[in-house]
PDB file of N, CA and C in Angstrom:
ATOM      1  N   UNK A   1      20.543 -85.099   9.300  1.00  0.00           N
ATOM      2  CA  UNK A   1      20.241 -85.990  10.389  1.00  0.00           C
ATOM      3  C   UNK A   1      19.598 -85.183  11.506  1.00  0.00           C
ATOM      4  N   UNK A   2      18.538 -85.587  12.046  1.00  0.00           N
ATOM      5  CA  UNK A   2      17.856 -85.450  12.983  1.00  0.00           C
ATOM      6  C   UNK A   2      18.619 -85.596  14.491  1.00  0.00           C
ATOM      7  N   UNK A   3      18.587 -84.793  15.217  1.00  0.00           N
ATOM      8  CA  UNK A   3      19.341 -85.431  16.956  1.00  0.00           C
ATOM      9  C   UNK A   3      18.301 -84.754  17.858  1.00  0.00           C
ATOM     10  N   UNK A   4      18.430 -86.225  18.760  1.00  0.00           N
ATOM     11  CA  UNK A   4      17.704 -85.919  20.263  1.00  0.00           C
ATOM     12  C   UNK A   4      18.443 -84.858  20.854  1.00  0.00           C
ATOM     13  N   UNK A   5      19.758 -84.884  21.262  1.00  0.00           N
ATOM     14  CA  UNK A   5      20.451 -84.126  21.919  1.00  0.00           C
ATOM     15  C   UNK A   5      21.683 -83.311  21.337  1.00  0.00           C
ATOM     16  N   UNK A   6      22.217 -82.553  21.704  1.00  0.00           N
ATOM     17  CA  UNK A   6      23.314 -81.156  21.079  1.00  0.00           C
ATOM     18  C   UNK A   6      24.000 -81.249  22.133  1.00  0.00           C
ATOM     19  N   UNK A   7      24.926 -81.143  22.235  1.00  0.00           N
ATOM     20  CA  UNK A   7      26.457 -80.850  23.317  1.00  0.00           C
ATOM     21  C   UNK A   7      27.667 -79.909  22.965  1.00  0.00           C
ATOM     22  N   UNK A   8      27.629 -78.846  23.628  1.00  0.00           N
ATOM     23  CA  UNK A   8      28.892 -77.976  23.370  1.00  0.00           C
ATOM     24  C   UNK A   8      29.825 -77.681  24.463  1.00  0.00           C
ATOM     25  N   UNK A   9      31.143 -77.519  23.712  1.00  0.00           N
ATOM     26  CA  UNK A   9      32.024 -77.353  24.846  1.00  0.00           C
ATOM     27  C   UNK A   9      33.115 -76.954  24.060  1.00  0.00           C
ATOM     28  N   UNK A  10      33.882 -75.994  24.727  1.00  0.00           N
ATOM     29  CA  UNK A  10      35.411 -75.651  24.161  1.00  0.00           C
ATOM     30  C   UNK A  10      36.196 -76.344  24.950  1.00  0.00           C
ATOM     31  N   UNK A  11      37.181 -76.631  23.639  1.00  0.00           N
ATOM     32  CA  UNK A  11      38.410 -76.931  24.020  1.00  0.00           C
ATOM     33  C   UNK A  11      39.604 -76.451  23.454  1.00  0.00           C
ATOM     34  N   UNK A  12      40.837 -76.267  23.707  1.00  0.00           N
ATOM     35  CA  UNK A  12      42.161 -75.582  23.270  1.00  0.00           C
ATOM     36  C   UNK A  12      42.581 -76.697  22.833  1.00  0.00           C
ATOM     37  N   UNK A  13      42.907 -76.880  21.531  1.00  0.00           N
ATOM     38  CA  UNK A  13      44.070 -77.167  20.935  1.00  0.00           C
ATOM     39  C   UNK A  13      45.021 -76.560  20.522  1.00  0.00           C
ATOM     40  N   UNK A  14      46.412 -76.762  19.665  1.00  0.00           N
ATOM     41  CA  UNK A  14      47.632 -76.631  20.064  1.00  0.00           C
ATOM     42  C   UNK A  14      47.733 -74.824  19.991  1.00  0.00           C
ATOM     43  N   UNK A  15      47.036 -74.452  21.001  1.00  0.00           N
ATOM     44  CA  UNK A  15      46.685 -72.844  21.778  1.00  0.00           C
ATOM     45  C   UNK A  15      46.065 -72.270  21.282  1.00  0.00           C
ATOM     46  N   UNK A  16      45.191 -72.817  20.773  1.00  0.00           N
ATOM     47  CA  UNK A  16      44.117 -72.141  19.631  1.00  0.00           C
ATOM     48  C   UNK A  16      42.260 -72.952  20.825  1.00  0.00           C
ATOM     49  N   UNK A  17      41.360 -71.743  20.972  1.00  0.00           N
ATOM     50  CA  UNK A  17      40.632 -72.200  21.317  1.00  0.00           C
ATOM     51  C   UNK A  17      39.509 -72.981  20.603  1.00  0.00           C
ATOM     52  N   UNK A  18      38.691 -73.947  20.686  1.00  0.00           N
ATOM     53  CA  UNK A  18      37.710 -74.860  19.579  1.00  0.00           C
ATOM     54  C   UNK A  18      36.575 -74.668  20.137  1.00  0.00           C
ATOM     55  N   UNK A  19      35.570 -74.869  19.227  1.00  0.00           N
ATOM     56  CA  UNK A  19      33.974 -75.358  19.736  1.00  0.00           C
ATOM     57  C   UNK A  19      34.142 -76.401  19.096  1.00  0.00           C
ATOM     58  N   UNK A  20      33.147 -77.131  19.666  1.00  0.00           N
ATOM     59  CA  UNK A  20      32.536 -78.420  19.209  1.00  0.00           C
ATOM     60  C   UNK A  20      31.741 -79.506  19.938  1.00  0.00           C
ATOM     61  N   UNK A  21      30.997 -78.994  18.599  1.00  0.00           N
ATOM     62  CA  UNK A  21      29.191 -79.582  18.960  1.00  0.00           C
ATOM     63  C   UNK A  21      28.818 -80.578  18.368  1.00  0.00           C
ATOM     64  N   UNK A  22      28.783 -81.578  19.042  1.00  0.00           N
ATOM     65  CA  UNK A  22      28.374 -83.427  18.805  1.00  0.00           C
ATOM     66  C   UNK A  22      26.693 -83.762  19.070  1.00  0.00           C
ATOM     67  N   UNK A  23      26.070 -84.459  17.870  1.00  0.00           N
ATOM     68  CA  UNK A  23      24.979 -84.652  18.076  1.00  0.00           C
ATOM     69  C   UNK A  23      24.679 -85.832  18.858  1.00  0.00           C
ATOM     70  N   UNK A  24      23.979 -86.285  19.174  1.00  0.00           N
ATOM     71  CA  UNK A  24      23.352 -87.418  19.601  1.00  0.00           C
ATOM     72  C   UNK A  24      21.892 -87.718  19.255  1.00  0.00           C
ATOM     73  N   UNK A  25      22.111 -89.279  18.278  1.00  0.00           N
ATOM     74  CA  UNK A  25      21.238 -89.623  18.102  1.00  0.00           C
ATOM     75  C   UNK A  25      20.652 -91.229  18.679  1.00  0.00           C
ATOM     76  N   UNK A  26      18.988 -91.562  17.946  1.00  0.00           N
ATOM     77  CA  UNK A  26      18.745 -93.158  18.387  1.00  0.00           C
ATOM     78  C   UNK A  26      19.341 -93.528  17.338  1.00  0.00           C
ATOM     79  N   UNK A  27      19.578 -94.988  17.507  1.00  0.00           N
ATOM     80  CA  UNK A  27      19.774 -95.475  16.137  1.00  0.00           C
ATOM     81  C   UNK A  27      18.557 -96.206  15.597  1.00  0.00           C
ATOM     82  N   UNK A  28      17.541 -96.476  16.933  1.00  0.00           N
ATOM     83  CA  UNK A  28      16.702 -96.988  16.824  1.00  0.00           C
ATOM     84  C   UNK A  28      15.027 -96.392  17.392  1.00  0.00           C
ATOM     85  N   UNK A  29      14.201 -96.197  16.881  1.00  0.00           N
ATOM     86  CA  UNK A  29      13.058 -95.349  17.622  1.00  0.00           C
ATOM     87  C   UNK A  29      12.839 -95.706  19.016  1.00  0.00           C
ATOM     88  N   UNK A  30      12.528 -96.873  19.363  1.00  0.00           N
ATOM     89  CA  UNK A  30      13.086 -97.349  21.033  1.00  0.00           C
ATOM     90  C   UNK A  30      14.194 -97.052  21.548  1.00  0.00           C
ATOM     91  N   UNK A  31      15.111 -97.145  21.049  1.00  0.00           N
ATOM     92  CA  UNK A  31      16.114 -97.141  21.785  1.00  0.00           C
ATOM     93  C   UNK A  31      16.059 -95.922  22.929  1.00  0.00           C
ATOM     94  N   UNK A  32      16.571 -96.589  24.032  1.00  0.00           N
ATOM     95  CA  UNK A  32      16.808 -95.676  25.396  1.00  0.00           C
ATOM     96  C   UNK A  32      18.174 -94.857  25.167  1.00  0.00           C
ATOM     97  N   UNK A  33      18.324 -94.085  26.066  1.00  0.00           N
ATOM     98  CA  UNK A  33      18.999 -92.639  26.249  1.00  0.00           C
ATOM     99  C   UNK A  33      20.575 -93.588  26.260  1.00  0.00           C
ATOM    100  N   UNK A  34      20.932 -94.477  27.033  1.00  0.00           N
ATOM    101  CA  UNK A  34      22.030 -95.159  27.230  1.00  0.00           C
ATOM    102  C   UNK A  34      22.680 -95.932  25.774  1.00  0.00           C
ATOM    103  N   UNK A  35      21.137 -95.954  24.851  1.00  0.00           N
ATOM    104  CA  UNK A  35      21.553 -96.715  23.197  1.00  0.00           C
ATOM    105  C   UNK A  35      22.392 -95.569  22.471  1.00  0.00           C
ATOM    106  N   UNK A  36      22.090 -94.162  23.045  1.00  0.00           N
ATOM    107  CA  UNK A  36      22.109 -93.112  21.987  1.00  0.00           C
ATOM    108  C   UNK A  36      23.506 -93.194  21.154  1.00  0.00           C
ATOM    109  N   UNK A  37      23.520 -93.057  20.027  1.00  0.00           N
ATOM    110  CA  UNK A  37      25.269 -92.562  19.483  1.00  0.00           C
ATOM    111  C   UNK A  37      25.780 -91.279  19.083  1.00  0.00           C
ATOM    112  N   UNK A  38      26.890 -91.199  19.455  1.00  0.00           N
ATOM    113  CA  UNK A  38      27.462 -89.544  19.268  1.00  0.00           C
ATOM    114  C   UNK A  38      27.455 -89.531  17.763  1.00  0.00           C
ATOM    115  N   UNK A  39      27.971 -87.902  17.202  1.00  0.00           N
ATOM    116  CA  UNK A  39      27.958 -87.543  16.087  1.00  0.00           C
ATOM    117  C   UNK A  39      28.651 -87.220  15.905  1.00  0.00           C
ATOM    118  N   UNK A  40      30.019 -86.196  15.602  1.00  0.00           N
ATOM    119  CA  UNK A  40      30.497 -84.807  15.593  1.00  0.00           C
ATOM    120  C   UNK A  40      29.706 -84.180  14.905  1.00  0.00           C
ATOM    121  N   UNK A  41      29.143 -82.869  14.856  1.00  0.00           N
ATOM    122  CA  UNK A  41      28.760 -81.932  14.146  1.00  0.00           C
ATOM    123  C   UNK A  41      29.643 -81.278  13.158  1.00  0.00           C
ATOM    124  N   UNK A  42      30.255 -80.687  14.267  1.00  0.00           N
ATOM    125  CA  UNK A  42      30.834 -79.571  13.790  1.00  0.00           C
ATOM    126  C   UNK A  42      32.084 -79.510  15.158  1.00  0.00           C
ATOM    127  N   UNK A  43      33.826 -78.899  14.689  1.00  0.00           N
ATOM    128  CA  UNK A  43      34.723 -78.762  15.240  1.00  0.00           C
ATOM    129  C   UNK A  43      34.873 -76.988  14.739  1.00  0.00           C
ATOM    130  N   UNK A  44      34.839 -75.684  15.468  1.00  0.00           N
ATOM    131  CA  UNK A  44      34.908 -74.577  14.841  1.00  0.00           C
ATOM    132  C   UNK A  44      36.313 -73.781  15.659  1.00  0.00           C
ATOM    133  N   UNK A  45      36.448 -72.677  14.764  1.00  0.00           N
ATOM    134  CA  UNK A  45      37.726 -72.275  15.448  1.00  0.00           C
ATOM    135  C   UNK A  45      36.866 -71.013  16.014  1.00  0.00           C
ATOM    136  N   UNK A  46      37.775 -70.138  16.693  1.00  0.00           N
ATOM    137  CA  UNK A  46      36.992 -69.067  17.710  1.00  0.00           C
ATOM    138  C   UNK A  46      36.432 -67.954  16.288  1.00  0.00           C
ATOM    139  N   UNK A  47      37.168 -67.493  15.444  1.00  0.00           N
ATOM    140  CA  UNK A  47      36.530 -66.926  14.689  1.00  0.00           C
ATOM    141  C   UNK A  47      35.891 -67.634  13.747  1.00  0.00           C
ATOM    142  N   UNK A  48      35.685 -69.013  13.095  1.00  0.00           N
ATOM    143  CA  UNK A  48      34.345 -69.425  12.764  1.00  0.00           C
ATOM    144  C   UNK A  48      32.514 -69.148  13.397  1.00  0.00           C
ATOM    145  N   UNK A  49      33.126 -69.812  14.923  1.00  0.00           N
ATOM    146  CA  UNK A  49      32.036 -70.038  15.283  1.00  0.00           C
ATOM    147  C   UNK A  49      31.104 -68.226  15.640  1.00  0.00           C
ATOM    148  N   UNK A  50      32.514 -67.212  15.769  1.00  0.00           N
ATOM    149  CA  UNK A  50      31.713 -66.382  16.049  1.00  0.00           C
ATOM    150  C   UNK A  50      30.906 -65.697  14.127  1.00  0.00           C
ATOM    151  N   UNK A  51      31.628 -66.223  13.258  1.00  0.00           N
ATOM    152  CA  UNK A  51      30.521 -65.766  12.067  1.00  0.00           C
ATOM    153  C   UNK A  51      29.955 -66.630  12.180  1.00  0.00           C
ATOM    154  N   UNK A  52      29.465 -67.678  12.794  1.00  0.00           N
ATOM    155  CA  UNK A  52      27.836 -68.402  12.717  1.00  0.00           C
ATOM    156  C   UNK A  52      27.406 -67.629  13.572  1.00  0.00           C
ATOM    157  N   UNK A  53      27.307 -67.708  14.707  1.00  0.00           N
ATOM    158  CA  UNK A  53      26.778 -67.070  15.500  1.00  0.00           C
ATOM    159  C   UNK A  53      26.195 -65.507  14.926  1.00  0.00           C
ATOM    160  N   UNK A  54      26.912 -64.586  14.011  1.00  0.00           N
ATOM    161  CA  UNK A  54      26.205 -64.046  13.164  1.00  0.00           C
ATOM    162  C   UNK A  54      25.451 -64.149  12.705  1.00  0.00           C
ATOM    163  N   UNK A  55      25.259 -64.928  11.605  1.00  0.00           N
ATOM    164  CA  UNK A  55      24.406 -65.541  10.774  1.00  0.00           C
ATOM    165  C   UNK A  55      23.420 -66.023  11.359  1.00  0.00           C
ATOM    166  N   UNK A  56      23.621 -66.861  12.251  1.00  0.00           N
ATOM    167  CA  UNK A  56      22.174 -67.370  13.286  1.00  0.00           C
ATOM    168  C   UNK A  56      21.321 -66.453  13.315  1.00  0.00           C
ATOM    169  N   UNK A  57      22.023 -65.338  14.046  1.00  0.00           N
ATOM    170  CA  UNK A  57      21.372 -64.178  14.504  1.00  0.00           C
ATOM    171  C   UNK A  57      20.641 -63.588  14.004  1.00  0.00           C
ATOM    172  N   UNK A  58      21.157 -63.612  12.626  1.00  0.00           N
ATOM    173  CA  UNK A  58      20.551 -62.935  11.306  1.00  0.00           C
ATOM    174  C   UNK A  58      18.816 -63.866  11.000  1.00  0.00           C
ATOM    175  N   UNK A  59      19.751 -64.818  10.899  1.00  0.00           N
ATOM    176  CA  UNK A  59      18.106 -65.620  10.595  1.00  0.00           C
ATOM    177  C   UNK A  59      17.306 -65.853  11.500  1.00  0.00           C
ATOM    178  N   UNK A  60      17.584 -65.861  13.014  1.00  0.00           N
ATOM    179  CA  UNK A  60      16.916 -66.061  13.814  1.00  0.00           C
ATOM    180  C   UNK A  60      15.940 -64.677  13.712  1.00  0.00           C
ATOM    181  N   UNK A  61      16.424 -63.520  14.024  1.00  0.00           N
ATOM    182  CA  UNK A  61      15.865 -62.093  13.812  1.00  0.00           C
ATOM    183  C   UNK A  61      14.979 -61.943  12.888  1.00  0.00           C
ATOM    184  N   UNK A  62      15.072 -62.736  11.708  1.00  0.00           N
ATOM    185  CA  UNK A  62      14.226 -62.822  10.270  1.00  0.00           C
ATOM    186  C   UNK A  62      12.743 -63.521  10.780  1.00  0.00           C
ATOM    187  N   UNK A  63      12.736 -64.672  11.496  1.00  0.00           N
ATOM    188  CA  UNK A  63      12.080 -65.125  11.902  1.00  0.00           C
ATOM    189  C   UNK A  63      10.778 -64.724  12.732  1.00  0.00           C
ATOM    190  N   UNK A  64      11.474 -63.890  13.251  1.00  0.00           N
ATOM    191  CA  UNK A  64      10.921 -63.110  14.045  1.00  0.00           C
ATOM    192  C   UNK A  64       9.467 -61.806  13.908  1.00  0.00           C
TER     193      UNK A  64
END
């Protein structure tokens, strides 16, 4: 799935810190910013998100 918009933010659950990144999409090609609907992406724990963040890195660098 395609998204207009990405949103991240941590949060602690039960004392464990989270990411999680919700997409937002149209549902409709018109549709205005106020139509948009959330997604979840992805819910990561602190050492998940930091091996993506690896990996990104990795491919981003490749890119390069």
């Amino acid at each position: 799935m395609q998204y207009d918009e990405i949103d991240l933010r941590v949060r602690e659950r039960d004392g464990e810190r989270r990411i999680e990144i919700d997409g937002y999409f149209r549902p409709y090609p018109e549709s205005k910013f106020s139509e948009y609907r959330q997604n979840a992406i992805v819910d990561l724990t602190e050492e998940q998100a930091r091996q993506l963040y690896a990996e990104l890195g990795e491919q981003l660098a490749a890119w390069e």
